[in-house]
Protein backbone atom coordinates (compact mmCIF):
# COMPACT_ATOMS: atom_id res chain seq x y z
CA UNK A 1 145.60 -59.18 126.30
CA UNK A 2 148.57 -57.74 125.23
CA UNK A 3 151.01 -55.24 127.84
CA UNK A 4 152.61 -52.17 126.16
CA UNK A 5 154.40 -49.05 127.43
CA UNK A 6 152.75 -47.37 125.42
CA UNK A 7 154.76 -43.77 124.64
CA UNK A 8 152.39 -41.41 123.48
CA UNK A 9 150.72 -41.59 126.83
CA UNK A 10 153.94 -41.75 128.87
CA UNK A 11 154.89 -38.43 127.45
CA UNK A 12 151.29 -36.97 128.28
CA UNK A 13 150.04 -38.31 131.23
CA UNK A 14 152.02 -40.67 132.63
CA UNK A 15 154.29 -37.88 133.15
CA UNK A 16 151.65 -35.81 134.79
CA UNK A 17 150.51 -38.72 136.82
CA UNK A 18 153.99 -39.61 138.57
CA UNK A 19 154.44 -36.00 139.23
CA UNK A 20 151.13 -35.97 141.53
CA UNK A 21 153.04 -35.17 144.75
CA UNK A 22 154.72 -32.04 143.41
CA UNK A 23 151.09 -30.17 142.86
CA UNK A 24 148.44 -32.30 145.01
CA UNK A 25 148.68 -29.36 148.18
CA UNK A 26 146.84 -27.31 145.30
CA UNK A 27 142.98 -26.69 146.05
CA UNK A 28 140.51 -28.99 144.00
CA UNK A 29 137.93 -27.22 142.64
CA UNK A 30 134.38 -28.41 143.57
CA UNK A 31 132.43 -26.27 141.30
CA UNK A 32 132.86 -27.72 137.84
CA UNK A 33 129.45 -29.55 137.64
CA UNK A 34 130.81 -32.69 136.75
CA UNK A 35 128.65 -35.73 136.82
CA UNK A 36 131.06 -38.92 137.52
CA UNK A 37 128.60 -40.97 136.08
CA UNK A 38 128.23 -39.70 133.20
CA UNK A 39 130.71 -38.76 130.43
CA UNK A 40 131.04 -35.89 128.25
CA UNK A 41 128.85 -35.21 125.48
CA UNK A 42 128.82 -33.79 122.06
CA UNK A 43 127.37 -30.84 121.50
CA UNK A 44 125.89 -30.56 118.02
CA UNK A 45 124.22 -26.97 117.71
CA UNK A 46 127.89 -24.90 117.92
CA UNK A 47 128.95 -24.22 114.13
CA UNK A 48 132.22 -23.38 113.29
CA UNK A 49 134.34 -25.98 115.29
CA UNK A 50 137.30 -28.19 113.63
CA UNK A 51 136.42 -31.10 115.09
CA UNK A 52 133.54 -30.94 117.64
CA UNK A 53 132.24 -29.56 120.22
CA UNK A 54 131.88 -32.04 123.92
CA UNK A 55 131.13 -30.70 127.54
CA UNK A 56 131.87 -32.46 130.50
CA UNK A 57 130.26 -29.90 133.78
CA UNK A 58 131.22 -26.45 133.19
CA UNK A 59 133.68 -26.92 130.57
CA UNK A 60 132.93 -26.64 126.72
CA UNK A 61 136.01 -28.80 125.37
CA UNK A 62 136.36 -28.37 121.57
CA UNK A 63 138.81 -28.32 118.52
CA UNK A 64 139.82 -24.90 116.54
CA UNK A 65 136.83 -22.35 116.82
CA UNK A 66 135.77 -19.53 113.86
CA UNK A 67 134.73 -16.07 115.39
CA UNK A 68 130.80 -16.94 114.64
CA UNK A 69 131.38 -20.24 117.31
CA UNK A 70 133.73 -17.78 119.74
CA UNK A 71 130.60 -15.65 119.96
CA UNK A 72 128.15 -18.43 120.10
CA UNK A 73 130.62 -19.25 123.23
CA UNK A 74 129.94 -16.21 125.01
CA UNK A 75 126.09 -16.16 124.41
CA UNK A 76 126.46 -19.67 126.17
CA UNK A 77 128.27 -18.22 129.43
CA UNK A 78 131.97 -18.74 128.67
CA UNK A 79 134.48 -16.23 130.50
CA UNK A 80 137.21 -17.62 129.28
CA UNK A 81 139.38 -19.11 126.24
CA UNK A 82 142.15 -21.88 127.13
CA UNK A 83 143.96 -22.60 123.80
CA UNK A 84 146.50 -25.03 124.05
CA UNK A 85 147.53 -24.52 120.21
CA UNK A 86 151.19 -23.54 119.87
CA UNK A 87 152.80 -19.64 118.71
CA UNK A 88 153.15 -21.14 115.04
CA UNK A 89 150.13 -23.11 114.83
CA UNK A 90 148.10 -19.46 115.28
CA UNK A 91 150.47 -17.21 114.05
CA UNK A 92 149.58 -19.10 110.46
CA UNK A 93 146.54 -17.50 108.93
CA UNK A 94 146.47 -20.66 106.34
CA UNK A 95 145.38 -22.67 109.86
CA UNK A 96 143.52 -19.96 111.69
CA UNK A 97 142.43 -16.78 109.38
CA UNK A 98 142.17 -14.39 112.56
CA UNK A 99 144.00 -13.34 115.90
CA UNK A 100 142.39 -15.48 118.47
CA UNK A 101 143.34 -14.06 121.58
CA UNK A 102 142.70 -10.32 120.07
CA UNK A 103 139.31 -10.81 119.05
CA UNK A 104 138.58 -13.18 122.38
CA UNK A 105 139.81 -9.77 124.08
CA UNK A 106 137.46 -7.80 122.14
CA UNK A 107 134.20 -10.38 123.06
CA UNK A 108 135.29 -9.07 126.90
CA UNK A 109 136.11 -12.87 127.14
CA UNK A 110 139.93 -13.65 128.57
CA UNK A 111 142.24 -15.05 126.83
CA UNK A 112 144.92 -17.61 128.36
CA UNK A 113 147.30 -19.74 126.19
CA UNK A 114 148.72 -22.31 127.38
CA UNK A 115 150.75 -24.06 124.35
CA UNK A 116 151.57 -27.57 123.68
CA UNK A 117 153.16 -29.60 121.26
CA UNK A 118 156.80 -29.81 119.71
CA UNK A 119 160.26 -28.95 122.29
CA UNK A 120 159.50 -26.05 122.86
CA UNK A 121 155.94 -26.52 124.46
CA UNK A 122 156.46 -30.03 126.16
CA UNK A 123 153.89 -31.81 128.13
CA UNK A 124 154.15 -30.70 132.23
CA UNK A 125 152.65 -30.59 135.54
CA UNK A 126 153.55 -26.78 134.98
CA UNK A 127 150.28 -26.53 131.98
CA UNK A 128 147.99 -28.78 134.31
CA UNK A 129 148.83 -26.05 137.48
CA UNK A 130 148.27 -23.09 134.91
CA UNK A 131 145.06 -24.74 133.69
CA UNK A 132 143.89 -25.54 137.09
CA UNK A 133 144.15 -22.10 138.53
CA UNK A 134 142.41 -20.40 135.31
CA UNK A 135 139.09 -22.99 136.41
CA UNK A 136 139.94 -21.41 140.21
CA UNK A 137 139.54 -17.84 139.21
CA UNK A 138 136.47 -18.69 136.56
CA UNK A 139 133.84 -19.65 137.68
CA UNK A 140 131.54 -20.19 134.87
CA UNK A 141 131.56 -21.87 131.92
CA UNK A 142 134.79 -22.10 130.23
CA UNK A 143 135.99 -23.02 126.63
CA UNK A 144 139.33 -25.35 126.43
CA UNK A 145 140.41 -25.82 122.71
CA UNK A 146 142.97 -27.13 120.70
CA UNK A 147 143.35 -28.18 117.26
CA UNK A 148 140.85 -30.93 116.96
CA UNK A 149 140.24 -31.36 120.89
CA UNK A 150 142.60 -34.06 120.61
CA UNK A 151 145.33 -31.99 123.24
CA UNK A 152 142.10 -30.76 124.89
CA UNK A 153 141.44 -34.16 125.57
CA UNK A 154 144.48 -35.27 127.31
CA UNK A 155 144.87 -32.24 129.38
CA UNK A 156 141.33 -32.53 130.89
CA UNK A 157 142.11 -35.89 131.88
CA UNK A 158 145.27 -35.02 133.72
CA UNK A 159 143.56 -32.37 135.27
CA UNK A 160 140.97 -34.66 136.49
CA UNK A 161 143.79 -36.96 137.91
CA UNK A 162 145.60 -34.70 139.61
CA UNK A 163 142.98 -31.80 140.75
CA UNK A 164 140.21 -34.53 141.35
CA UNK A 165 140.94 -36.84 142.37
CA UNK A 166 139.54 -39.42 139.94
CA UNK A 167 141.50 -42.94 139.01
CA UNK A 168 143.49 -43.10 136.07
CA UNK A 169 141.48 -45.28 134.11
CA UNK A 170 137.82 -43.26 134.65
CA UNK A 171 140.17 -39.82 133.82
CA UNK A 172 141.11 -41.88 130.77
CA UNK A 173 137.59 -42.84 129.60
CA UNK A 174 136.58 -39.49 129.87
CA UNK A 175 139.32 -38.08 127.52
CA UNK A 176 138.50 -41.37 125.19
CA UNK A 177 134.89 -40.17 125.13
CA UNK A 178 136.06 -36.97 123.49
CA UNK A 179 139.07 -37.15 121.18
CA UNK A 180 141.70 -39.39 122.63
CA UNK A 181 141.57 -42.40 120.41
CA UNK A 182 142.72 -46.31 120.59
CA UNK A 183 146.60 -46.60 119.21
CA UNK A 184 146.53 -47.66 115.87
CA UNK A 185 148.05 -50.99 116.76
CA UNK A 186 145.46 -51.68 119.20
CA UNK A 187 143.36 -51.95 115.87
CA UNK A 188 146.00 -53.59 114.03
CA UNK A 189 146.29 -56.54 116.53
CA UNK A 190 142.83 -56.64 117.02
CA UNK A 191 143.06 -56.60 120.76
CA UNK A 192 143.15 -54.19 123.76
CA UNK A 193 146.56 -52.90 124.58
CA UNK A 194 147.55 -52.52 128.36
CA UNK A 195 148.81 -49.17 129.52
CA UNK A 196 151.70 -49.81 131.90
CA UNK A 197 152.57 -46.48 134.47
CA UNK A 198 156.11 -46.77 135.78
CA UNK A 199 157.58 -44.39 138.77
């Protein structure tokens, strides 16, 4: 077996991770419906998704939605719409033909954005506390989405980390079993890489 540092994770949760202390006074919350033994799973009857569709308790977790899968969101429960896409990302119509958080607005769904990607929306403890309190003040289902659920992905399984307590690894698998994938050279090699976490 073969021991990287492997960076892409060290900028997403690693961080997150060593920064445990700084946000751990803040209330889990213990009504997400989460089954530990079981991880999330696709959903195949939502159209309109880039990407898929996975829930893991409460919490649809899904790449870029059309309007028709918005509203198929709402008939489903949801009270809310995380996006973690950045300002440019839906300010192009090429990418996403419609204002999001308008029409989300209009559905009598909220809206919360809470961007990441690039300098200017880096990777924090700060998006896991925002994220954590919008799941405190919702307490039904809830839609998380990025572009392909790829973001999605690793910021449910820092959330899991930090707000629930769960080990690194089984946070990890859960993310894997949605849209974080193996690094390339992982394939390349042939053989598992080893994530090493650093103070």
């Amino acid at each position: 077996m073969i021991r990287i540092r492997f960076k892409i994770l060290s900028s997403i949760l690693v961080v997150l991770a060593a920064s445990f202390t700084a946000f751990s006074q803040q209330p889990a919350t213990d009504s997400l419906g989460i089954d530990r033994l079981v991880l999330p799973v696709p959903i195949e009857d939502i159209e309109g998704v880039t990407g898929g569709v996975f829930k893991d308790g409460r919490l649809f977790i899904a790449g870029q939605p059309d309007t028709d899968a918005l509203l198929r969101f709402r008939e489903l429960g949801v009270t809310v719409v995380i996006n973690l896409r950045t300002p440019a990302e839906m300010d192009n119509r090429d990418r996403v033909p419609f204002d999001e958080a308008a029409f989300v607005v209009e559905q009598g769904m909220e809206y919360v954005h809470i961007p990441l990607g690039g300098d200017d929306h880096p990777y924090t403890p700060e998006a896991v506390a925002t994220f954590a309190k919008t799941l405190e003040k919702h307490g039904g289902p809830v839609l998380l989405h990025c572009t392909v659920a790829w973001r999605a992905s690793y910021l449910w399984s820092a959330y899991l980390i930090l707000y629930q307590d769960f080990e690194f690894a089984t946070a990890l698998d859960r993310g894997e079993a949605i849209a974080i994938s193996p690094p390339p050279l992982q394939g390349l090699l042939g053989r598992p890489l080893t994530l090493v976490i650093e103070d």
